[in-house]
C-alpha atoms as a PDB file:
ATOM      1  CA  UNK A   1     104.145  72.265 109.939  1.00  0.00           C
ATOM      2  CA  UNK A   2     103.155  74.420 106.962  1.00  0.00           C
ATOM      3  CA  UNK A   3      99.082  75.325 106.759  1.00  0.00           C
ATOM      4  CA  UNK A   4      98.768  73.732 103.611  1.00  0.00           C
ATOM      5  CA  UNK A   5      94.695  72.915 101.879  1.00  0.00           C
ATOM      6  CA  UNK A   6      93.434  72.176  98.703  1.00  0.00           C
ATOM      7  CA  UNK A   7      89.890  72.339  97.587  1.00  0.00           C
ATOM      8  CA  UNK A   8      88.062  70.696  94.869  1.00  0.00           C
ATOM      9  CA  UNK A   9      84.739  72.182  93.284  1.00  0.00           C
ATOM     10  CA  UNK A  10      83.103  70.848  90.371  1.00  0.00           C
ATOM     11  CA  UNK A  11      79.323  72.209  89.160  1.00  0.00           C
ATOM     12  CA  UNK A  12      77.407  72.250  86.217  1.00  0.00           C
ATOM     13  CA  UNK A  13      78.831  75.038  85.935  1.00  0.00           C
ATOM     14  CA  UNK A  14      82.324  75.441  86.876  1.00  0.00           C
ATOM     15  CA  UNK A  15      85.441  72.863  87.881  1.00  0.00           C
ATOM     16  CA  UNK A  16      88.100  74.470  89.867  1.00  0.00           C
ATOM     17  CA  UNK A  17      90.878  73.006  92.190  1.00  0.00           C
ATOM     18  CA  UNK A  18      93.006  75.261  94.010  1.00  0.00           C
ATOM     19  CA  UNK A  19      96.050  74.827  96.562  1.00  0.00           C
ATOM     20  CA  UNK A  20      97.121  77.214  98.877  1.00  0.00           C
ATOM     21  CA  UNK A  21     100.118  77.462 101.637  1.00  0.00           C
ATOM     22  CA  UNK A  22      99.957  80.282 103.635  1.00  0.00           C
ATOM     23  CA  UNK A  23     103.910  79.339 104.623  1.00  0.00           C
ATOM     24  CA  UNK A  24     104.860  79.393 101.134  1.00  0.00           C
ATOM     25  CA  UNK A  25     107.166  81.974  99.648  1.00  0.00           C
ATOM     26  CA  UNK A  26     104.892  83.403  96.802  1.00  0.00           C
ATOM     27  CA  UNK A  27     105.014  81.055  94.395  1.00  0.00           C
ATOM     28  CA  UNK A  28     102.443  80.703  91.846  1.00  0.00           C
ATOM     29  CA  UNK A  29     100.009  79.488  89.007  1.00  0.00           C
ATOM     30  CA  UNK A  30      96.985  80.867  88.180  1.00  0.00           C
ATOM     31  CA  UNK A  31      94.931  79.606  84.702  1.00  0.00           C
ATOM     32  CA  UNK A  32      91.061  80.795  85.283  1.00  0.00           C
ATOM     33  CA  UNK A  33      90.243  81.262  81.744  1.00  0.00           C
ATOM     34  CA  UNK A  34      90.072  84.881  83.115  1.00  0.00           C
ATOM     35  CA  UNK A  35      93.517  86.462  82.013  1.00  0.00           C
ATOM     36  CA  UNK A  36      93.096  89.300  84.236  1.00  0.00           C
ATOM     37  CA  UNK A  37      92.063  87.306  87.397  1.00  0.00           C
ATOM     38  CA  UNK A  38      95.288  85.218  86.663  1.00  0.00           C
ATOM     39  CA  UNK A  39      97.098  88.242  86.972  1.00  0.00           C
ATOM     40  CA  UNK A  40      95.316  89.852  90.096  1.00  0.00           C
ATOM     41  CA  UNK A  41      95.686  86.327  91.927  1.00  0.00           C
ATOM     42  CA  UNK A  42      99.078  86.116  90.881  1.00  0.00           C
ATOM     43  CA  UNK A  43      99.894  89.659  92.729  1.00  0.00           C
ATOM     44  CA  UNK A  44      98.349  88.523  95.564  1.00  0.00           C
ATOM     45  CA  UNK A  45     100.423  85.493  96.129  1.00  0.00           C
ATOM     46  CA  UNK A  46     103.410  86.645  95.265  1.00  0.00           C
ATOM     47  CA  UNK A  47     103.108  90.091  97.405  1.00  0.00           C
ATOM     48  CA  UNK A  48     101.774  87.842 100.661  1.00  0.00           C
ATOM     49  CA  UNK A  49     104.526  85.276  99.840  1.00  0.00           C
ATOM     50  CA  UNK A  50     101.627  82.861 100.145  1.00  0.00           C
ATOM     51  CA  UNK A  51     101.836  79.641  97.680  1.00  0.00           C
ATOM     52  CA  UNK A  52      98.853  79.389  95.119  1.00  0.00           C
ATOM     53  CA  UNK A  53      98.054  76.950  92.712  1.00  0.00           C
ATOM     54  CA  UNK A  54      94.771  77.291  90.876  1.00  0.00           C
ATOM     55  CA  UNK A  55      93.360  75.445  87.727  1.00  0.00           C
ATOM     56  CA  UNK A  56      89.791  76.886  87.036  1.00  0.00           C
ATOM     57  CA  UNK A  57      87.146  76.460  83.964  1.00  0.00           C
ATOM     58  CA  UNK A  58      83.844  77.773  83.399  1.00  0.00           C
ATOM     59  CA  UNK A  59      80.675  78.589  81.530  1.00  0.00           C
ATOM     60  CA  UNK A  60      82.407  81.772  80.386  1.00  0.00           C
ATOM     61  CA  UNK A  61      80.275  81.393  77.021  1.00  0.00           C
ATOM     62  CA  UNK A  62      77.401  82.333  79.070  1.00  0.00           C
ATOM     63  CA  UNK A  63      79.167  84.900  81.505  1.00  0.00           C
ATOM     64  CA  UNK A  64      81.693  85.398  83.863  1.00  0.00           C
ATOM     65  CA  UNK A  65      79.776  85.720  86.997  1.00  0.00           C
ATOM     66  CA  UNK A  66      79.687  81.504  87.846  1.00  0.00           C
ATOM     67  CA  UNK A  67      83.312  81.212  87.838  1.00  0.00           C
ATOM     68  CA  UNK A  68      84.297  84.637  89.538  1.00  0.00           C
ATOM     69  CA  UNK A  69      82.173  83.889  92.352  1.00  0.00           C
ATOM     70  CA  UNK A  70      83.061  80.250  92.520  1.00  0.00           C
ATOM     71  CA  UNK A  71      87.371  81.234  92.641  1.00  0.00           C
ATOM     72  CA  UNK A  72      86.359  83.122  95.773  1.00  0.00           C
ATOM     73  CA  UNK A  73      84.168  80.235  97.414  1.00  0.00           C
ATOM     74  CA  UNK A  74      86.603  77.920  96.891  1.00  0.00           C
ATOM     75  CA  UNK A  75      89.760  80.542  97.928  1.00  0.00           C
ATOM     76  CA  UNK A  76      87.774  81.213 100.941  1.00  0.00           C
ATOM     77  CA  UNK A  77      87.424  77.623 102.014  1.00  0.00           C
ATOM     78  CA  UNK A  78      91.191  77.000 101.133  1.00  0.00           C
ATOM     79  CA  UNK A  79      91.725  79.690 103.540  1.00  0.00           C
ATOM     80  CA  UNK A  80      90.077  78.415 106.134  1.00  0.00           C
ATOM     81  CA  UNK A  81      91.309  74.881 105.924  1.00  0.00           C
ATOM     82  CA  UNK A  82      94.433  75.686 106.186  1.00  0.00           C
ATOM     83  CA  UNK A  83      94.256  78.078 109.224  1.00  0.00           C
ATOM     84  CA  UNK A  84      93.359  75.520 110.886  1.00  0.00           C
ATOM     85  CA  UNK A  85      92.161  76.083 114.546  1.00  0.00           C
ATOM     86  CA  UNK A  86      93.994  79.495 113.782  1.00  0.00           C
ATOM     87  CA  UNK A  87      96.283  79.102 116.785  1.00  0.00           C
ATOM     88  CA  UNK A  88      98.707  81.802 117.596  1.00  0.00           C
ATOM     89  CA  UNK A  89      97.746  83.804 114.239  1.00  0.00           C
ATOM     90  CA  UNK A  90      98.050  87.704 114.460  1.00  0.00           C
ATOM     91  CA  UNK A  91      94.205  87.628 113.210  1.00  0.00           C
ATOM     92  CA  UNK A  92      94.559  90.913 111.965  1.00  0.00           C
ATOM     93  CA  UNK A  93      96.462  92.328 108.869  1.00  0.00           C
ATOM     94  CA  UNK A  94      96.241  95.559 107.161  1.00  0.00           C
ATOM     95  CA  UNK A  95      97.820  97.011 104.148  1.00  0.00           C
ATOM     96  CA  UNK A  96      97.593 100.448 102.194  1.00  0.00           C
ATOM     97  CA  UNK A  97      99.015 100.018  98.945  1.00  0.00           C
ATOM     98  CA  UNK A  98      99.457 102.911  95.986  1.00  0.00           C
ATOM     99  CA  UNK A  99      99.927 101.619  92.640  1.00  0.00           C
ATOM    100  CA  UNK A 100     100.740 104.904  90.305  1.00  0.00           C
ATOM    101  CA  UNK A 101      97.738 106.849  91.174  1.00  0.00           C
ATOM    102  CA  UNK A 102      95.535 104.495  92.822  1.00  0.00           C
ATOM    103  CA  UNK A 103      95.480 103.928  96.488  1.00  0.00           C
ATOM    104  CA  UNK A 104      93.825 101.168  98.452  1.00  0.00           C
ATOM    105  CA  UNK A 105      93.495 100.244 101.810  1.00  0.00           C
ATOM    106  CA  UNK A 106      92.346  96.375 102.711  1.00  0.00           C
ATOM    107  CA  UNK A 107      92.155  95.063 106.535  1.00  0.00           C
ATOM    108  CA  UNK A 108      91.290  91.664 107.469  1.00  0.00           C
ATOM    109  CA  UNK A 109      90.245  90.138 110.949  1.00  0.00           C
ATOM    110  CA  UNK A 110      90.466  86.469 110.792  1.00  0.00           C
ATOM    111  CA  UNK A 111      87.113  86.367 113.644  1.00  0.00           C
ATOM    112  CA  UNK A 112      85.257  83.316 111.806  1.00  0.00           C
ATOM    113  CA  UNK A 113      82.596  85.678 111.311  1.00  0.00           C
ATOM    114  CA  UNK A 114      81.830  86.853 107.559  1.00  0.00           C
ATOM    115  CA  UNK A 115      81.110  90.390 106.854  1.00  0.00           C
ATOM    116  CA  UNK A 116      82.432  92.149 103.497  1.00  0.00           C
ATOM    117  CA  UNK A 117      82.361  96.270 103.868  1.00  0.00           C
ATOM    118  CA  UNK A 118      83.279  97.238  99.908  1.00  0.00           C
ATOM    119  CA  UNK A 119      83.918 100.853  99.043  1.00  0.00           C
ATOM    120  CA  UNK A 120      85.244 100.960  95.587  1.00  0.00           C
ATOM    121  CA  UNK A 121      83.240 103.035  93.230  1.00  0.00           C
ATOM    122  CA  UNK A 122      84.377 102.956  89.613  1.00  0.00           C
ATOM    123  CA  UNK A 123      82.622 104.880  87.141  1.00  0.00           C
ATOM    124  CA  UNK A 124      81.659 103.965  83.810  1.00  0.00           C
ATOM    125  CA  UNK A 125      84.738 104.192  82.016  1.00  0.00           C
ATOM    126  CA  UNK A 126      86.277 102.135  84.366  1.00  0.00           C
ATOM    127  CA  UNK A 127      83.193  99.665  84.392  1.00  0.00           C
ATOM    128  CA  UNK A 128      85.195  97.256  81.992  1.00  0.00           C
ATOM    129  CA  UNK A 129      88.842  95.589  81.777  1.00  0.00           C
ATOM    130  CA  UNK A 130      88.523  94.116  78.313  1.00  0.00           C
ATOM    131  CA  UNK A 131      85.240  92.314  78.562  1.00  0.00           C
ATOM    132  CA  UNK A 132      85.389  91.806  82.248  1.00  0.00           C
ATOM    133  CA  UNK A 133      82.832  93.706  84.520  1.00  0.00           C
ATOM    134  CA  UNK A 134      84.613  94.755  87.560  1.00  0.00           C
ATOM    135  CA  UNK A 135      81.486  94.805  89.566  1.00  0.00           C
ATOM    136  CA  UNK A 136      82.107  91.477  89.608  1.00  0.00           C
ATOM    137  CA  UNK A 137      84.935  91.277  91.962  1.00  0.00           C
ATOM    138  CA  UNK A 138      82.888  92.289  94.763  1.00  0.00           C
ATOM    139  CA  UNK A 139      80.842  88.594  94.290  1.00  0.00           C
ATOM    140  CA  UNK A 140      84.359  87.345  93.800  1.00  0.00           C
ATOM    141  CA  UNK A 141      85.323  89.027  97.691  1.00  0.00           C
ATOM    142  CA  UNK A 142      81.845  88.419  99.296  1.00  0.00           C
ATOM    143  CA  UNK A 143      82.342  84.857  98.097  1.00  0.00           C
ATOM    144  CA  UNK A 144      85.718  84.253  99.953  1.00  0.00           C
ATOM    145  CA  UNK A 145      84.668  86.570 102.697  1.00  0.00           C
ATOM    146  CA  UNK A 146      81.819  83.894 103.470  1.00  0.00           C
ATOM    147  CA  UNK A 147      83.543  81.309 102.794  1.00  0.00           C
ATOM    148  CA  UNK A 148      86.732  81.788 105.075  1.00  0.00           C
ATOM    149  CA  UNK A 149      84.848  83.043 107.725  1.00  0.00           C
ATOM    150  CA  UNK A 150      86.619  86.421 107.889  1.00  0.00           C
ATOM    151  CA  UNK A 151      86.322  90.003 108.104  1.00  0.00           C
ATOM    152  CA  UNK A 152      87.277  91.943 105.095  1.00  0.00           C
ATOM    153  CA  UNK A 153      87.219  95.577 104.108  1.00  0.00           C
ATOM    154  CA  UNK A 154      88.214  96.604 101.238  1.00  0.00           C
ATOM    155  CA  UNK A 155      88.513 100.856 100.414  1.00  0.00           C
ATOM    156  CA  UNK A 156      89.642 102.561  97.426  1.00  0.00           C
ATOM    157  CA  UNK A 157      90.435 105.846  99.071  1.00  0.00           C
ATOM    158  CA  UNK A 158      91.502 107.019  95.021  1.00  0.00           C
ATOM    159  CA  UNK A 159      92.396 105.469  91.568  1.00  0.00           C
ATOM    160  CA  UNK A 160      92.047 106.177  87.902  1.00  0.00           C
ATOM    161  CA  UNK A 161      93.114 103.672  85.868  1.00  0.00           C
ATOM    162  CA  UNK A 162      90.852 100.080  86.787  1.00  0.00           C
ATOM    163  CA  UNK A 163      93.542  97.987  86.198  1.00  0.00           C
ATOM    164  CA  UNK A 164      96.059 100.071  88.774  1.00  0.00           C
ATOM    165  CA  UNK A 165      92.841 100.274  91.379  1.00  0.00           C
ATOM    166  CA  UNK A 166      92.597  96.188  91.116  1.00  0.00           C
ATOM    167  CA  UNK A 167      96.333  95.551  91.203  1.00  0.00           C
ATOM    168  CA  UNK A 168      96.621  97.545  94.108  1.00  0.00           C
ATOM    169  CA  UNK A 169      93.931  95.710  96.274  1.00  0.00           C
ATOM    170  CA  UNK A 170      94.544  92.342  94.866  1.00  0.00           C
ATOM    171  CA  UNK A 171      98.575  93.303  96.264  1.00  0.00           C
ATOM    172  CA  UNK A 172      97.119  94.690  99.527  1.00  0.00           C
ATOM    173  CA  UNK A 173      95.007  91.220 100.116  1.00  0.00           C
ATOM    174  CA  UNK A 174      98.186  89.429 100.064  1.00  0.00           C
ATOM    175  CA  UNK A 175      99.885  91.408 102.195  1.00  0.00           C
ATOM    176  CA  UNK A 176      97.019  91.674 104.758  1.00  0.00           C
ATOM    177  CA  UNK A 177      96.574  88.330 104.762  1.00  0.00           C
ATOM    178  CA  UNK A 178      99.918  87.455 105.301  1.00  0.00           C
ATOM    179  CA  UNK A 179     100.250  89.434 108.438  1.00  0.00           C
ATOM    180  CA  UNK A 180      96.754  88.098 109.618  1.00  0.00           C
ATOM    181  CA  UNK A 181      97.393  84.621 109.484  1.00  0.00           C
ATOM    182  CA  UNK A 182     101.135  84.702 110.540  1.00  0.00           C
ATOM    183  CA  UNK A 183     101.968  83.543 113.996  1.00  0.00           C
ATOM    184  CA  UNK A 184     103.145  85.408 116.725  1.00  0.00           C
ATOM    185  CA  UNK A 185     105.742  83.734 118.330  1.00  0.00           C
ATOM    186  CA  UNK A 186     104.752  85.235 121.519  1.00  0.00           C
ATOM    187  CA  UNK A 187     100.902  84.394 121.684  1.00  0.00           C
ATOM    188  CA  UNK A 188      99.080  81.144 123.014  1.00  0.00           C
ATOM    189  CA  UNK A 189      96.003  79.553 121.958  1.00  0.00           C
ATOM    190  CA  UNK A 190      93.566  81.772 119.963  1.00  0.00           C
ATOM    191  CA  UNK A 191      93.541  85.244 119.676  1.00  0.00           C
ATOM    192  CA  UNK A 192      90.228  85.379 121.634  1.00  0.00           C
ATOM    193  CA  UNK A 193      88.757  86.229 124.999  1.00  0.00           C
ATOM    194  CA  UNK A 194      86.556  83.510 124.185  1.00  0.00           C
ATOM    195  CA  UNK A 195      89.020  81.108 123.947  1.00  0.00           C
ATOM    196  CA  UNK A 196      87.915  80.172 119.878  1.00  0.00           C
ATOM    197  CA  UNK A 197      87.289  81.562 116.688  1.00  0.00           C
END
């Protein structure tokens, strides 16, 4: 049975509904109103083969920050959902993945338990894609971290170029993920000593 979910979220400040299957072969369609998160969500479907639909609008007028953070809260519970009671999963999943010069490594342990380690320092040349802050996509990834209930570190070990250090986490997620939530077709239950995650 494919682990399908979608989630609805609807503020004062942002509306977003987003589908997810984590069976799914990589298709996708991503409209934010953030071209360039479009694009990094889009790589990370289609390089985890996981299935993402997401329709997303926000108070970008007033800044960006609302409806970054509120993509990853509502990725992150879209996640969960549709893990399920995360039987048989791998739980972990790691990918290192160049792009030109960059280089990043992301590893994810699907534990239930939130905790975001971010090492990706960008100076200030690379502060900006257009009139996008990067810092922001570490609210974006502490949002879904929380939200999913998972373990994620992300490390840029090098990179120039922001949009090349982005794409290449954004493909590593996918891929990490994938592997994480796959199922091993030799495992029973959970993946835990304690018998739950």
């Amino acid at each position: 049975m494919p682990r399908k979910a979608t989630i609805t979220r609807k503020t004062k400040e942002t509306n977003i509904k987003l589908s997810i299957n984590l069976d799914g072969t990589g298709a996708y369609k991503a409209n934010t109103s953030i071209p360039f998160v479009d694009h990094m969500l889009s790589l990370m479907s289609k390089h985890g083969h996981i299935d993402l639909n997401i329709e997303a609008k926000g108070d970008i007028e007033v800044d960006y920050h609302h409806l970054m953070e509120d993509i990853g809260i509502v990725l992150g519970e879209a996640i969960k959902k549709a893990l399920g009671e995360k039987l048989q999963i791998r739980r972990y999943g790691e990918a290192l993945t160049p792009m030109d010069e960059s280089l990043a490594q992301v590893v994810i342990d699907l534990s239930g338990r939130a905790y975001l380690v971010y090492r990706v320092r960008l100076s200030k040349e690379t502060a900006l894609i257009q009139n996008l802050g990067v810092s922001l996509f570490e609210d974006f990834f502490r949002a879904m971290t929380n939200h999913a209930g998972m373990n994620l570190h992300i490390i840029l070990h090098y990179g120039r170029d922001p949009h090349h250090i982005f794409e290449a986490i954004f493909k590593g997620l996918g891929r990490a993920l994938r592997t994480a939530s796959e199922i091993h077709p030799k495992a029973k239950g959970v993946p835990s000593t304690k018998g739950t995650l």
